[in-house]
N, C-alpha and C. Protein backbone atom coordinates (compact mmCIF):
# COMPACT_ATOMS: atom_id res chain seq x y z
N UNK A 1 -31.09 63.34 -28.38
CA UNK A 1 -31.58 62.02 -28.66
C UNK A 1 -30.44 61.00 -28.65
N UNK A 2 -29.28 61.52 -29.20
CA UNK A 2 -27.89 60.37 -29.45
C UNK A 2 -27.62 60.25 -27.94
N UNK A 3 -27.86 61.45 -26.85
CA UNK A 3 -27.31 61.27 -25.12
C UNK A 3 -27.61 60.33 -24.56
N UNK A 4 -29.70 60.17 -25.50
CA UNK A 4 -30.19 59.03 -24.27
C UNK A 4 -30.37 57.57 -24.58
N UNK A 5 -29.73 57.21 -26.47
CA UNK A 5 -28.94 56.15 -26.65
C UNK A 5 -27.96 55.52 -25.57
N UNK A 6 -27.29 56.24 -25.40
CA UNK A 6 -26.05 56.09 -24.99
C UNK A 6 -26.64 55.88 -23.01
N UNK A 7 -26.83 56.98 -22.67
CA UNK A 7 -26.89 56.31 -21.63
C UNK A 7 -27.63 55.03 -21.41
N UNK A 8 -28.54 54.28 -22.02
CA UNK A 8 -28.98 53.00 -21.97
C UNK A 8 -27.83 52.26 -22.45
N UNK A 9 -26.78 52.26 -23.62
CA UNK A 9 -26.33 51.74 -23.91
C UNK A 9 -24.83 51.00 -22.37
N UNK A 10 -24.75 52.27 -21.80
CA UNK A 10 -23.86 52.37 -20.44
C UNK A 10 -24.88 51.39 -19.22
N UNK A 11 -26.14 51.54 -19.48
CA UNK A 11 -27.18 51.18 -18.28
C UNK A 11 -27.15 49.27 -18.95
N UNK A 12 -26.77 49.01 -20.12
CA UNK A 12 -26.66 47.76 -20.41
C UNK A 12 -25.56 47.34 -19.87
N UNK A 13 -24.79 47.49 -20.45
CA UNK A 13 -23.01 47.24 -20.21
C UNK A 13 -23.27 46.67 -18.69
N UNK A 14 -23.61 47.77 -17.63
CA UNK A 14 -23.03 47.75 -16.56
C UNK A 14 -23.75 46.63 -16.10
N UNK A 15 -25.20 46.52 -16.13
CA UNK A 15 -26.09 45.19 -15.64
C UNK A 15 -25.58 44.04 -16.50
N UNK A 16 -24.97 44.02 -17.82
CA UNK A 16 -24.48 42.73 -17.98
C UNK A 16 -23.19 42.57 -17.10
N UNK A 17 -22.27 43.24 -16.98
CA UNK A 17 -20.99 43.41 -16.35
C UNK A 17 -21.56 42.68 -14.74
N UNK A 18 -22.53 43.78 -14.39
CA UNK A 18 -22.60 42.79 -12.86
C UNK A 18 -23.50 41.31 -12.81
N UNK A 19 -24.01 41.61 -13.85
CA UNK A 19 -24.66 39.77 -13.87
C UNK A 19 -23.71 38.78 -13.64
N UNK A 20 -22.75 39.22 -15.10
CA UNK A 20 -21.07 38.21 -14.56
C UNK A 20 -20.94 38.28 -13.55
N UNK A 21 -20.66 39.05 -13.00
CA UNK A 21 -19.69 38.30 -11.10
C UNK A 21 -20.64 38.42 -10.73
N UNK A 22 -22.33 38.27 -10.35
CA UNK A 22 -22.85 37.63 -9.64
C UNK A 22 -22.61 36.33 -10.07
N UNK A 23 -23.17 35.70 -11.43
CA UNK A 23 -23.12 34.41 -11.90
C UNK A 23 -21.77 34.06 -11.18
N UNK A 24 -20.62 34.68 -11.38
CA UNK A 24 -19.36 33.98 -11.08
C UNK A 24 -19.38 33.34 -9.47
N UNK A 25 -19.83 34.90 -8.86
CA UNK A 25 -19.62 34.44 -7.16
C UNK A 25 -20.70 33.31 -7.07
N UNK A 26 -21.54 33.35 -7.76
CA UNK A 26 -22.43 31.88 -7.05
C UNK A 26 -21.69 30.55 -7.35
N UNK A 27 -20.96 30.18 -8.84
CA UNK A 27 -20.33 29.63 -9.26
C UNK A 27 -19.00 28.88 -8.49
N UNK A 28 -18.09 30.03 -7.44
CA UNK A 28 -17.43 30.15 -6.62
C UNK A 28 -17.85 29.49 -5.44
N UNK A 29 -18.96 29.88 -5.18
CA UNK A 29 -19.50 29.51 -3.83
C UNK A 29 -19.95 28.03 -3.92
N UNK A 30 -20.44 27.65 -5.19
CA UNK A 30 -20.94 26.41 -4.83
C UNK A 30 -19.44 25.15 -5.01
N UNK A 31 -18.71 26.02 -5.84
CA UNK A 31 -17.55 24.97 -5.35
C UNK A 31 -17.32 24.66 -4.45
N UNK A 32 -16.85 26.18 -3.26
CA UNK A 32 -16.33 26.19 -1.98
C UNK A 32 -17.06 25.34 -1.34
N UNK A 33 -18.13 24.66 -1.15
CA UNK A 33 -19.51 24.11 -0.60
C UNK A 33 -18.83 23.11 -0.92
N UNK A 34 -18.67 22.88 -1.73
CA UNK A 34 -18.33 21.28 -2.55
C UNK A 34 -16.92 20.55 -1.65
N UNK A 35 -15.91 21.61 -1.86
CA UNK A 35 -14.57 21.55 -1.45
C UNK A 35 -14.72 21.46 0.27
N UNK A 36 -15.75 22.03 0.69
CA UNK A 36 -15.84 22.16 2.29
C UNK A 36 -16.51 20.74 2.94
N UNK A 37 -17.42 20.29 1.90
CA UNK A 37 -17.63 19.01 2.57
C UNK A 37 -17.20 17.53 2.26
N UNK A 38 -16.51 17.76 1.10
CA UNK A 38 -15.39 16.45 0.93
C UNK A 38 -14.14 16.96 2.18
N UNK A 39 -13.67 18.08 2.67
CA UNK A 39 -12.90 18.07 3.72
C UNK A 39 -13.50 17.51 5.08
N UNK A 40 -14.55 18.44 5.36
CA UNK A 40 -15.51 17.22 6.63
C UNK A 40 -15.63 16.03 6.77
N UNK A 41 -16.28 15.48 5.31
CA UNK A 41 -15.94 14.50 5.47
C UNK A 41 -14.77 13.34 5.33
N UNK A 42 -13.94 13.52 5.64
CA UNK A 42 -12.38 13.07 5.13
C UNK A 42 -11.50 13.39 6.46
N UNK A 43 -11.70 14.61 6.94
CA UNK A 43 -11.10 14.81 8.58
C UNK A 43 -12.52 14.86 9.09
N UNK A 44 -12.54 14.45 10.02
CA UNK A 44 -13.61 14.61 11.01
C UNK A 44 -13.06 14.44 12.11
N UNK A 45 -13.08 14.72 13.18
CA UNK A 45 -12.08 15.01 14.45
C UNK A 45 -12.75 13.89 15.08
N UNK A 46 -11.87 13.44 15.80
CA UNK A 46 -11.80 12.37 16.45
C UNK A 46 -11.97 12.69 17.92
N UNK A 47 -13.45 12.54 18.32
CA UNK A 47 -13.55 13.23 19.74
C UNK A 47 -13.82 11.90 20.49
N UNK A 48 -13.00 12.14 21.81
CA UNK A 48 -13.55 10.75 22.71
C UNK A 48 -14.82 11.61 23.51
N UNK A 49 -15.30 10.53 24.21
CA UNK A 49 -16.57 10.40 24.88
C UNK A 49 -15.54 10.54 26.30
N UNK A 50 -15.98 11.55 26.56
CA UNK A 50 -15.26 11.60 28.27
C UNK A 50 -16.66 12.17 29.21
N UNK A 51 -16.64 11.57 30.33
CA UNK A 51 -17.11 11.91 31.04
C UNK A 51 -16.48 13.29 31.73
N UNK A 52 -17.49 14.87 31.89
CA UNK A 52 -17.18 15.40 32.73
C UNK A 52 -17.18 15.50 34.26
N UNK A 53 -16.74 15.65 35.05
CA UNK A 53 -16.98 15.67 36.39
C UNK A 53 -17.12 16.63 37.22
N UNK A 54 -18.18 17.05 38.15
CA UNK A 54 -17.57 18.31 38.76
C UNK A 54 -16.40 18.69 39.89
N UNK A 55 -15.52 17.85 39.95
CA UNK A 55 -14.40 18.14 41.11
C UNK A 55 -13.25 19.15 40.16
């Protein structure tokens, strides 16, 4: 009876443990999102309008 305490108690731990770094990586990611489009917009490449030709 104390074994199958315990293994729930291990079956908690570990699903809180990976909740954290999911929560974290989303956390992460939505920065990177953040950080990626204040760079876009701030460089944006400067393309001319050229005509191609076929020769």
């Amino acid at each position: 009876m104390i074994d199958e305490n315990k293994m729930y108690v291990v079956v908690g731990v570990l699903l809180i443990i990976l909740l954290g770094l999911f929560l974290y990586l989303i956390t992460i990611d939505i920065k990177l999102r953040k950080i990626e489009k204040k760079y876009n917009r701030e460089n944006k490449p400067k393309t001319r309008s050229t005509v191609v030709t076929g020769k």
